[in-house]
Protein backbone atom coordinates (compact mmCIF):
# COMPACT_ATOMS: atom_id res chain seq x y z
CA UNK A 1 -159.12 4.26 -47.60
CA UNK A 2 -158.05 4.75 -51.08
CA UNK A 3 -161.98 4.03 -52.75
CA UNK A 4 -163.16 6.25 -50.35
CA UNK A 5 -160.86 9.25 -51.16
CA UNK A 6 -161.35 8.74 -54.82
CA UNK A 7 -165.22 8.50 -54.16
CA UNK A 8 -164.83 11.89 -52.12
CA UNK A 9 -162.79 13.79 -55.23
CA UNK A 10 -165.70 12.46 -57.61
CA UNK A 11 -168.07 14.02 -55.37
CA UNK A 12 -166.44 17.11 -54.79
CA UNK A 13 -165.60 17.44 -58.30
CA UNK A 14 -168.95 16.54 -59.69
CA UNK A 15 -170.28 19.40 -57.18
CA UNK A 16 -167.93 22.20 -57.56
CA UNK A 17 -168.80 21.65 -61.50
CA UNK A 18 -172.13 21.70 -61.29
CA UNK A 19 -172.17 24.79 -58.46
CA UNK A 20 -169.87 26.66 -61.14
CA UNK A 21 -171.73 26.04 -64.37
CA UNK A 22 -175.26 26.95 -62.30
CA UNK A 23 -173.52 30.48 -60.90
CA UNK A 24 -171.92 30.76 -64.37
CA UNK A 25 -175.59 30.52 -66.43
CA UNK A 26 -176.56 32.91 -63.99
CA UNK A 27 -173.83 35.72 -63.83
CA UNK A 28 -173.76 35.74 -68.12
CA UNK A 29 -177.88 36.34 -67.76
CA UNK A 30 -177.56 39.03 -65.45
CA UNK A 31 -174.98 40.77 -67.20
CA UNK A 32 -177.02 40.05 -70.67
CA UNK A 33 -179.92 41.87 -68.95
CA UNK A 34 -177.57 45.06 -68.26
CA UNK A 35 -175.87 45.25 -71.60
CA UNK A 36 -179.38 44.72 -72.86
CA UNK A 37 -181.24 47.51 -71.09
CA UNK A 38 -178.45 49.40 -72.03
CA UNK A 39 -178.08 49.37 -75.92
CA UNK A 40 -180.58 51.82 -76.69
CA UNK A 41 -178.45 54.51 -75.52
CA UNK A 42 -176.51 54.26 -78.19
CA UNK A 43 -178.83 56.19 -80.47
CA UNK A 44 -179.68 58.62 -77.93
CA UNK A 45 -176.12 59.22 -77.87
CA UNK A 46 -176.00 59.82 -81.34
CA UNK A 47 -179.07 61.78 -82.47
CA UNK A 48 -177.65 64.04 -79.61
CA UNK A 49 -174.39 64.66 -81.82
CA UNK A 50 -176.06 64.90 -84.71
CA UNK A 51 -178.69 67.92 -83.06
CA UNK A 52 -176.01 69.11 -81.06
CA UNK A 53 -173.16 68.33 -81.40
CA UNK A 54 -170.48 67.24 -78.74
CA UNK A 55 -172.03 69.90 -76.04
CA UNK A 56 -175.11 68.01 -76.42
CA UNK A 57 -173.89 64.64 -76.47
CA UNK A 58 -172.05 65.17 -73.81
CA UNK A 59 -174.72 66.42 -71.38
CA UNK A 60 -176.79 62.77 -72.67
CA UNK A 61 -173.98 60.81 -71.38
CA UNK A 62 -173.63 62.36 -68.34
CA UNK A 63 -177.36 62.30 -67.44
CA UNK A 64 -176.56 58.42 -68.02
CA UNK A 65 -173.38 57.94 -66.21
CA UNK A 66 -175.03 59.34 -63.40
CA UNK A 67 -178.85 57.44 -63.61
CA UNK A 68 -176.46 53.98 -63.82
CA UNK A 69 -174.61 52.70 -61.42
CA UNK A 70 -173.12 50.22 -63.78
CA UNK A 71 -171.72 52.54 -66.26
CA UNK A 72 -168.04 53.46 -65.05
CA UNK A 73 -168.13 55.83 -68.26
CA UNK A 74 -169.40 56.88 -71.70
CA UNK A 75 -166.31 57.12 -74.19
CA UNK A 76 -166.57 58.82 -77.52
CA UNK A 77 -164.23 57.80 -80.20
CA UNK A 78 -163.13 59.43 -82.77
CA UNK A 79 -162.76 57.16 -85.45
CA UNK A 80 -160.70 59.28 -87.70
CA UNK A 81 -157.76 60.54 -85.23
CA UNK A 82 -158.18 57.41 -83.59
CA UNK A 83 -158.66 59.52 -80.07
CA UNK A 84 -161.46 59.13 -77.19
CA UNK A 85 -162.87 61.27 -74.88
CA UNK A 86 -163.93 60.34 -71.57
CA UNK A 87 -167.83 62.07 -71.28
CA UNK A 88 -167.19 62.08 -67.06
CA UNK A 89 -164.06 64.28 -67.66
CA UNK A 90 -165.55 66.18 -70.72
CA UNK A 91 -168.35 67.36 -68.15
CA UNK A 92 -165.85 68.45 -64.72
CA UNK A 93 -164.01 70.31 -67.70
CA UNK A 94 -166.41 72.08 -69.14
CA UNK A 95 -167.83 72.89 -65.51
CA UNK A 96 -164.53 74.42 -64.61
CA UNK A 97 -163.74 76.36 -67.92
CA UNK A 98 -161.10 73.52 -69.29
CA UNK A 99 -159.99 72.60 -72.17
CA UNK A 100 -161.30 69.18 -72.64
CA UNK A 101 -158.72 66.74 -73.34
CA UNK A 102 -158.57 63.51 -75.34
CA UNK A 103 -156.35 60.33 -74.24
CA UNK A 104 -155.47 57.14 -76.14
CA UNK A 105 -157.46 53.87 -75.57
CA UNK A 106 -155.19 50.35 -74.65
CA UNK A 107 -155.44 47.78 -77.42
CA UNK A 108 -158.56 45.93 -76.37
CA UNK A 109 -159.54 42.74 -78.41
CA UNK A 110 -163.28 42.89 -79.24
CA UNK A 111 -166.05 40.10 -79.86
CA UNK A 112 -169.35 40.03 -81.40
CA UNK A 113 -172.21 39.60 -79.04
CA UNK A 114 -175.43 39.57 -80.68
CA UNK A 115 -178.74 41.06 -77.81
CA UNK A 116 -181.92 41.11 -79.35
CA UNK A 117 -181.74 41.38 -83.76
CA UNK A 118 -178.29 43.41 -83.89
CA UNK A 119 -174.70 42.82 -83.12
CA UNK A 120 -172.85 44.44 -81.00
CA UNK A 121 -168.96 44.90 -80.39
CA UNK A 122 -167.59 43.58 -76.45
CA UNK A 123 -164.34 44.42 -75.40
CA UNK A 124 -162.08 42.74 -72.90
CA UNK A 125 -161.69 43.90 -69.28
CA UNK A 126 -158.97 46.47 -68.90
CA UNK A 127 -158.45 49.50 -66.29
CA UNK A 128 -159.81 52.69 -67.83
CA UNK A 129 -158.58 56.41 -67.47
CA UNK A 130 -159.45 56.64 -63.89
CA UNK A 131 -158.32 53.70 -62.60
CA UNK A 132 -161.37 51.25 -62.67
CA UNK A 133 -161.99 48.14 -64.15
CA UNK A 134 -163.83 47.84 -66.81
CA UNK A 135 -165.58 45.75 -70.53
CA UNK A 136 -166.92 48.54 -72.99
CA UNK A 137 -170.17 47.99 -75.30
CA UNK A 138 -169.81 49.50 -78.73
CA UNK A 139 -172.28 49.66 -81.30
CA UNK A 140 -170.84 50.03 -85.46
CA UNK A 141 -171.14 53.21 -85.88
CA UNK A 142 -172.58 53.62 -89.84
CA UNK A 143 -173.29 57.08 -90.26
CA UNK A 144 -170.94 60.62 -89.76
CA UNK A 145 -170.08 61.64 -86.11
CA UNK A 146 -168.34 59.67 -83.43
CA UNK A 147 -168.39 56.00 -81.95
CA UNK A 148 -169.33 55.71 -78.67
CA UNK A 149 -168.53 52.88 -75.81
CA UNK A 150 -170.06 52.64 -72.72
CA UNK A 151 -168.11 51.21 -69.92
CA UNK A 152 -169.28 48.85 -67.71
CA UNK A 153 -168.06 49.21 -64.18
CA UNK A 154 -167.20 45.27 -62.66
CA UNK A 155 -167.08 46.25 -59.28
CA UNK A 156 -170.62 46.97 -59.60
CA UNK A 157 -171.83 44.14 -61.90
CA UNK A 158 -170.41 42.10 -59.18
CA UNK A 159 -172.40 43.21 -57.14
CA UNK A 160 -175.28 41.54 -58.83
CA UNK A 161 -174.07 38.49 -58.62
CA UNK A 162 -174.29 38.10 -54.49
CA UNK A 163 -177.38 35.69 -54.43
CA UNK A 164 -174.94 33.18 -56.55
CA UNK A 165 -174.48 29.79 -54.96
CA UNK A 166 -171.64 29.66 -53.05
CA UNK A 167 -169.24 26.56 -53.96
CA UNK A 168 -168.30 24.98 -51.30
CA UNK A 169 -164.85 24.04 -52.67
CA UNK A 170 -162.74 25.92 -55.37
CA UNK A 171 -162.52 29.58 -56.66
CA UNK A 172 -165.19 32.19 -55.84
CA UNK A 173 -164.40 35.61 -57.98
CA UNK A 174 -164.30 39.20 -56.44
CA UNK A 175 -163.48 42.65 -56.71
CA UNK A 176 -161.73 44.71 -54.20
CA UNK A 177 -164.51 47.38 -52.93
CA UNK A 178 -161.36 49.66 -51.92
CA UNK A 179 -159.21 49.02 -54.92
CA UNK A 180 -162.11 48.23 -58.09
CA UNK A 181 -159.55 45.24 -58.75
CA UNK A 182 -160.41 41.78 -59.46
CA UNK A 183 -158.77 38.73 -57.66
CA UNK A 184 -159.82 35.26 -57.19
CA UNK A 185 -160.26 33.70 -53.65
CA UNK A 186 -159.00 29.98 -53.39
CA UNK A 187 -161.73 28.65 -50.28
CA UNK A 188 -160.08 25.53 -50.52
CA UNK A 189 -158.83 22.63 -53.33
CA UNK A 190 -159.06 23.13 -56.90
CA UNK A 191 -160.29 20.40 -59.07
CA UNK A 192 -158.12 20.33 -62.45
CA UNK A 193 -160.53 18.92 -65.04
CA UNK A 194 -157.65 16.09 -65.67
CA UNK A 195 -156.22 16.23 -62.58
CA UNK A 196 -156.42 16.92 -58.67
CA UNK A 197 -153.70 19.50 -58.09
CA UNK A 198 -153.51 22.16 -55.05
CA UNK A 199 -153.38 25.64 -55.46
CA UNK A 200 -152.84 28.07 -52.72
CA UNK A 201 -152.72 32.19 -53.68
């Protein structure tokens, strides 16, 4: 009885492993492929300040919040007040005859990714200014004029991920479709690396 329950965990174990490294090779290509097709809107963005200023770079993000799904929003930062400005809002205002206003980003730790010869800036996931969850893609901004981050909606990239293998024991990732937030299922034992150990949420 014993052998055979330790022969089970190895199996299981060696399975859910295997299941989770295959989904997680998979979800990091996918999203590689949408930061990638993404990146050259960053100098769109910019030669749009720089012949127009922030009317015209605003009306360039917009066009590409609403062409992509997977951008939540374009942000542009101002690098001297330290301020951003969400381009959504920035565009309802100016629709309505409002002031636009600016709002203060959370503290968001950053890491270099490099996609194709340059090196880009990744942020962590945190809610943005209207509510949804988020990662933002900046690009070093060199020259005069404002950085800009794109926002990455994860309710959406999730989305992409629905042909993943399912595991048939351990944590499968979501986010709430009513809610944008992100919560993790237990379908039945997790496998500690060092040890077998039970969690129920």
């Amino acid at each position: 009885m014993g052998y055979a329950s330790f022969q089970q965990y190895q199996t299981n174990k060696e399975a859910i492993y295997a299941q989770a490294q295959a989904n997680l090779r998979t979800a990091t290509k996918l999203a590689r492929e949408q930061m990638k097709n993404s990146v050259g809107n960053f100098t769109l963005l910019q030669n749009a300040w720089r012949n127009g200023g922030d009317v015209a770079a605003n009306q360039t993000a917009y066009q590409m919040i609403s062409s992509n799904q997977n951008f939540a929003d374009i942000i542009r930062f101002d690098t001297e007040s330290l301020t951003a400005i969400s381009e959504k809002q920035a565009h309802r205002a100016r629709n309505n005859g409002l002031p636009v206003q600016s709002f203060t980003l959370p503290n968001l730790n950053w890491s270099a990714v490099t996609i194709g010869k340059h090196v880009y800036q990744l942020s962590n996931m945190y809610r943005n200014i209207e509510g949804r969850w988020v990662f933002a893609l900046t690009k070093e901004q060199l020259a005069k004029g404002p950085s800009y981050y794109i926002e990455f909606d994860l309710l959406y990239m999730t989305q992409l991920f629905i042909d993943l293998r399912t595991l048939d024991l351990g944590f499968v990732f979501v986010m709430d479709k009513t809610n944008g937030r992100s919560s993790s299922i237990l379908t039945h034992t997790v496998w500690d690396k060092k040890q077998l150990s039970l969690t129920s949420h």
